[in-house]
Structures are given as C-alpha cells and as structure tokens.
C-alpha atoms as a PDB file:
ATOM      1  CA  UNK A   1       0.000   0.000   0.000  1.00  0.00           C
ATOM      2  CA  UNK A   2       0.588   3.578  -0.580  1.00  0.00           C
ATOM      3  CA  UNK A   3       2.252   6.167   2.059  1.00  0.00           C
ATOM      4  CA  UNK A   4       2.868   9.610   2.206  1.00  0.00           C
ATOM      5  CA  UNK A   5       5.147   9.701   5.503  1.00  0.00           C
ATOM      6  CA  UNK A   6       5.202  13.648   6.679  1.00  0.00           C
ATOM      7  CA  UNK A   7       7.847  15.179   8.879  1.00  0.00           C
ATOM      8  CA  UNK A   8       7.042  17.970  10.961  1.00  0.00           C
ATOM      9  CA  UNK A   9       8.990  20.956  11.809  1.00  0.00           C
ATOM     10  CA  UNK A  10      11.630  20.309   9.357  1.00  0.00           C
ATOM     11  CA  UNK A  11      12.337  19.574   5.360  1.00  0.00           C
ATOM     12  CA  UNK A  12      14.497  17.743   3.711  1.00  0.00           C
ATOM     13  CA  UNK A  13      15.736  17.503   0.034  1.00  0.00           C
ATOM     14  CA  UNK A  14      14.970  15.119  -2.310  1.00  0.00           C
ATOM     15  CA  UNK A  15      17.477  13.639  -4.561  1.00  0.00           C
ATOM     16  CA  UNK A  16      16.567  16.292  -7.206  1.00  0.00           C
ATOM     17  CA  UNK A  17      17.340  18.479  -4.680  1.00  0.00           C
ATOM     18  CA  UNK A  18      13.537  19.630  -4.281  1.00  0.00           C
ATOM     19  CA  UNK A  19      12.235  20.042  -0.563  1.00  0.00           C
ATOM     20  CA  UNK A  20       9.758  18.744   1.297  1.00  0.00           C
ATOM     21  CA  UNK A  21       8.243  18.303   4.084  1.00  0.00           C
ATOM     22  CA  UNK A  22       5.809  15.084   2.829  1.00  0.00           C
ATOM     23  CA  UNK A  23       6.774  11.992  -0.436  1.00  0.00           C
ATOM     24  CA  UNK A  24       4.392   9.455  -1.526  1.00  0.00           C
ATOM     25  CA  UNK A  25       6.562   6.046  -0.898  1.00  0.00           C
ATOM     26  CA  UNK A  26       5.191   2.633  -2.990  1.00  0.00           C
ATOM     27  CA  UNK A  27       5.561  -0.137  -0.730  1.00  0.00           C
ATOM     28  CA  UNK A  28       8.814  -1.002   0.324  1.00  0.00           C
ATOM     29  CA  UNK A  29      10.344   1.818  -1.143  1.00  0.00           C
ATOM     30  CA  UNK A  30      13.312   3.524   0.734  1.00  0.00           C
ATOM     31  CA  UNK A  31      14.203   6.876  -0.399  1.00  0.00           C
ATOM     32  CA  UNK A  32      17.654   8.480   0.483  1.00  0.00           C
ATOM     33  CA  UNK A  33      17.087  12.021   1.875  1.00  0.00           C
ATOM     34  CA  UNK A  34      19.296  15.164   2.647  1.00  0.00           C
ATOM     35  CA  UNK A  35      17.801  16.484   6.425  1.00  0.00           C
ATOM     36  CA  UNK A  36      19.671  19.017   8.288  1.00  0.00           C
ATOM     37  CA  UNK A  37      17.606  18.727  12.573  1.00  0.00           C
ATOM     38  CA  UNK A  38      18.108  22.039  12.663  1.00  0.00           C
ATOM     39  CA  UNK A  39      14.907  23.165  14.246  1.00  0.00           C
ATOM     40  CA  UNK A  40      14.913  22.351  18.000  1.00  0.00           C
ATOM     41  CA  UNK A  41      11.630  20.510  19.807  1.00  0.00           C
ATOM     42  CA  UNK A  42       9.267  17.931  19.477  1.00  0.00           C
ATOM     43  CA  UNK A  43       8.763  16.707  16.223  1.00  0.00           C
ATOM     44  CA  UNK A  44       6.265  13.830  14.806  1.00  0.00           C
ATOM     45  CA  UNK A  45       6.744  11.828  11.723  1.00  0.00           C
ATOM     46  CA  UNK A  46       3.432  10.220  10.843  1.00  0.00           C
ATOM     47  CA  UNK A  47       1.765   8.345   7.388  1.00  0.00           C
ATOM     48  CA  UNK A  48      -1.098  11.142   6.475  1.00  0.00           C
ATOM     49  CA  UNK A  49      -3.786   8.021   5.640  1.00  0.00           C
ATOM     50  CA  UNK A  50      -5.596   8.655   8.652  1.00  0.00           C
ATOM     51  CA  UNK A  51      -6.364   4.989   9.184  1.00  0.00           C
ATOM     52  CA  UNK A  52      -2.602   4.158   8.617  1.00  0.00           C
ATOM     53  CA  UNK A  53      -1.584   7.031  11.419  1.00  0.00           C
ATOM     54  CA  UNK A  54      -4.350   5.638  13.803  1.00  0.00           C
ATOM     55  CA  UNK A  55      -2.794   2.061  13.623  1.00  0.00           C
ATOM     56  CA  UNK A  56       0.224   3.088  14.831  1.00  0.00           C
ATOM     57  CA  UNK A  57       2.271   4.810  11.473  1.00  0.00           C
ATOM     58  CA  UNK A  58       3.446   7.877  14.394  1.00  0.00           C
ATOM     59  CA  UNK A  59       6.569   8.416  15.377  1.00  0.00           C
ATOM     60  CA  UNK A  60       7.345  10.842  17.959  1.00  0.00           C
ATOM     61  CA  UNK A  61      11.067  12.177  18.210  1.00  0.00           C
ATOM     62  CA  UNK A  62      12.874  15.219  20.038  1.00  0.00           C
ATOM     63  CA  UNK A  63      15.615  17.275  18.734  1.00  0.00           C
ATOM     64  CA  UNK A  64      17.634  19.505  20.856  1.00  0.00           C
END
C-alpha cells in the first residue's frame, strides 16, 4: 500500500534536490534524503492516511 510519511517541523531535500516536508513512498520503497535537525523541539513523523496514522504509522522524536 501507498504512504505519504510527513515530517514535521523540518524539510528535507529530495534527490533532485527539491524540498519537502511530505513523499508518496510505494511499498517497500526507501528513499535516500538530505535532512539538516536544525529546528529544535518535538517533532512527529506520521503516514497522512488517517487509518494508517491511527494504527500506529506515528513516530514521535525530540531534537535539541
């Protein structure tokens, strides 16, 4: 299935060198990213499919 993982608080650059903050992923995809943490606090990482995020697809993570 289909996810579009979303990070909040921060962006990070695509390959192409394009930033976001959300990237639709097929299943098993992995995707190499460029992320500079460089906004201190709580952050969340989280699929937006509702149902997905609600079964557990949430991460919460802190940077200092």
């Amino acid at each position: 299935m289909t996810h579009p993982p979303q990070l909040h608080g921060h962006t990070f650059a695509l390959p192409s060198r394009l930033r976001k903050d959300t990237v639709l992923m097929a299943p098993m995809e992995s995707l190499a990213i460029d992320l500079d943490a460089d906004n201190a606090g709580d952050r969340m990482i989280h699929c937006l499919d509702t149902y997905h995020a609600e079964a557990g697809m949430t991460v919460a993570s802190k940077y200092s």
